[in-house]
C-alpha atoms as a PDB file:
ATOM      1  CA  UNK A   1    -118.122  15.764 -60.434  1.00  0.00           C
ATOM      2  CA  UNK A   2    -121.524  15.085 -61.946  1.00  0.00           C
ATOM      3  CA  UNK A   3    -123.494  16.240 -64.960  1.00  0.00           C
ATOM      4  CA  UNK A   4    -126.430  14.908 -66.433  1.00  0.00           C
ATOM      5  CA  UNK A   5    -127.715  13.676 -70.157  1.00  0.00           C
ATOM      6  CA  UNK A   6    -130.045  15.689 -71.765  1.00  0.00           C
ATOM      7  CA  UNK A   7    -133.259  13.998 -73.407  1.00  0.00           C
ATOM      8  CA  UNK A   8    -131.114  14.159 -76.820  1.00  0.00           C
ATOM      9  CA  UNK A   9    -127.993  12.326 -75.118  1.00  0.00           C
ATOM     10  CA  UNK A  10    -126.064  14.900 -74.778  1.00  0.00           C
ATOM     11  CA  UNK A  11    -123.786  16.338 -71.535  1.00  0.00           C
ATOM     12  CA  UNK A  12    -122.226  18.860 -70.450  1.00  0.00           C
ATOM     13  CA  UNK A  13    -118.226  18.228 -69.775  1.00  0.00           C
ATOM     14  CA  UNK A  14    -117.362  19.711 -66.429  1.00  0.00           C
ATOM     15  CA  UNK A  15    -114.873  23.172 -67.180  1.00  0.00           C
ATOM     16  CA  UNK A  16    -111.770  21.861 -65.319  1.00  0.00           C
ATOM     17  CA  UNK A  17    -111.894  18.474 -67.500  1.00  0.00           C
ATOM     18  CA  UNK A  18    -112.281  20.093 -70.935  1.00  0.00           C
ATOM     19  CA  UNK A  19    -109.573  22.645 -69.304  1.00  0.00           C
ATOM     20  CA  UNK A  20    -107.186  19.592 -68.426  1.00  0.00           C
ATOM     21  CA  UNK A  21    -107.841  17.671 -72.122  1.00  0.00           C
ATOM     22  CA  UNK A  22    -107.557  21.498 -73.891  1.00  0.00           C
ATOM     23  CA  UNK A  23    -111.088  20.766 -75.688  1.00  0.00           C
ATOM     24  CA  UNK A  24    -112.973  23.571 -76.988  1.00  0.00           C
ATOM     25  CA  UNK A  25    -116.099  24.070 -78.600  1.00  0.00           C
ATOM     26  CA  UNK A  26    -115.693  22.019 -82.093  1.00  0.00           C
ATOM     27  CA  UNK A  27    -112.755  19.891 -80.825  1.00  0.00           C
ATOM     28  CA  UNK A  28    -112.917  16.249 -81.138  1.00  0.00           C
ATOM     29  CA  UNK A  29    -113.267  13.662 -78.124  1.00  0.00           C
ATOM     30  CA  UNK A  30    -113.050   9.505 -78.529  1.00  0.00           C
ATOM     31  CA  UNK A  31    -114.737   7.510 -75.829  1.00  0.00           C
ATOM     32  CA  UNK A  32    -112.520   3.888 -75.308  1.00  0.00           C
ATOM     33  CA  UNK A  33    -113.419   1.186 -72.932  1.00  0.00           C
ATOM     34  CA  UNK A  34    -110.249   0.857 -70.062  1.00  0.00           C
ATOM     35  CA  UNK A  35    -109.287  -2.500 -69.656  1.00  0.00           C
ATOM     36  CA  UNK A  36    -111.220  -2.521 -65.731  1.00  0.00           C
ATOM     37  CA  UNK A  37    -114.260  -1.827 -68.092  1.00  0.00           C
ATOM     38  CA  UNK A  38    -114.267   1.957 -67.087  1.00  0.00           C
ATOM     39  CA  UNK A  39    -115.255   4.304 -69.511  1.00  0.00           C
ATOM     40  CA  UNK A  40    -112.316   7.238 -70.635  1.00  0.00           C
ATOM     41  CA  UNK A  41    -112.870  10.292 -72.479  1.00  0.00           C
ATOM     42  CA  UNK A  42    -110.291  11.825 -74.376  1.00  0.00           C
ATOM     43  CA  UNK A  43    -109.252  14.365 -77.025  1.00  0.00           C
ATOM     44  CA  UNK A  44    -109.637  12.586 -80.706  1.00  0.00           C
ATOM     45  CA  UNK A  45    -106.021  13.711 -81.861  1.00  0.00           C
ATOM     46  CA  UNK A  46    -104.694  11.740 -78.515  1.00  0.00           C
ATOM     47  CA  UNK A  47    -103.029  14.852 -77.235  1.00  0.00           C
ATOM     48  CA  UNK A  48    -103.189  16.761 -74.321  1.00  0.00           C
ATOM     49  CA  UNK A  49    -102.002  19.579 -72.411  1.00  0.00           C
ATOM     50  CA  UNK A  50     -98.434  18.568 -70.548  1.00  0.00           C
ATOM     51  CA  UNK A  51     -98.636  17.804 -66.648  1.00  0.00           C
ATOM     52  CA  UNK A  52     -97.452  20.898 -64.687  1.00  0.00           C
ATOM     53  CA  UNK A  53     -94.937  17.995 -63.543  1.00  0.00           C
ATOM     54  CA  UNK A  54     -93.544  16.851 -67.096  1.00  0.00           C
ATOM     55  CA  UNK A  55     -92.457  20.930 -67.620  1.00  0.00           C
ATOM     56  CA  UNK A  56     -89.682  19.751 -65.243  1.00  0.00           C
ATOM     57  CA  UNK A  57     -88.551  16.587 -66.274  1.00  0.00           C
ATOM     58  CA  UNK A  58     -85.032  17.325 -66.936  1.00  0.00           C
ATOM     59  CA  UNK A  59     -83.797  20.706 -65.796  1.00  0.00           C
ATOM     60  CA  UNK A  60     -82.171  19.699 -62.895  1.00  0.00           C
ATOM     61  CA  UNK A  61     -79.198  18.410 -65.395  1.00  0.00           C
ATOM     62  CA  UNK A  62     -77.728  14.956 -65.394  1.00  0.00           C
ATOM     63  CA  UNK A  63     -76.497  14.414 -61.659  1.00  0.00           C
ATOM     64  CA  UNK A  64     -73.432  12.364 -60.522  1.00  0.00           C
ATOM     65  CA  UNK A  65     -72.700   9.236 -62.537  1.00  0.00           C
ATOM     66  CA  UNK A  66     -72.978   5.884 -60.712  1.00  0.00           C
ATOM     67  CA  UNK A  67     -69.129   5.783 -59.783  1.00  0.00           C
ATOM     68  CA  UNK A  68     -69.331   9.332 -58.340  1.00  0.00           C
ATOM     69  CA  UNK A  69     -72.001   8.519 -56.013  1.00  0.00           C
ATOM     70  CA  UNK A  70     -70.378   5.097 -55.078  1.00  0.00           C
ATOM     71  CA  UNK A  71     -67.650   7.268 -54.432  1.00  0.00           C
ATOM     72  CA  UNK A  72     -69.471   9.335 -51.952  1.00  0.00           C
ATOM     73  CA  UNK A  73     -71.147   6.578 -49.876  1.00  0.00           C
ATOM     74  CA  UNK A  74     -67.976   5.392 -49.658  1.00  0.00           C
ATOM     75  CA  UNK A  75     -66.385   8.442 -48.205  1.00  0.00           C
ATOM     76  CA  UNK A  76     -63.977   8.770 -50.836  1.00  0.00           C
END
């Protein structure tokens, strides 16, 4: 996904990363240096919209505890 920098500096962020960082026109984005020297872009408060994965993190209720399932390779 490419874009390029206008004579003033300025670029245009790609729809389905502002979608994926929930930026808007005004919001706020911070530009860090990752420690492999990449560059990363990211929403100034340091929030952004949940994974589609971390909605589910935790409905499928606690599960056996550790003697239950020794129980069960057991056969017991």
């Amino acid at each position: 996904m490419g874009t390029r920098v206008t004579s003033k500096g300025q670029v245009t962020i790609p729809k389905p990363v502002r979608d994926y960082l929930g930026i808007g026109p005004g919001s706020q984005i911070a530009f860090r240096r990752a420690a492999d020297g990449s560059i990363v872009i990211e929403k100034a408060d340091g929030t952004r919209q949940p994974s589609r994965f971390a909605k589910l993190v935790g409905i499928a209720g606690p599960g056996p505890s550790t003697d239950e399932i020794m129980a069960m390779t057991r056969g017991e």
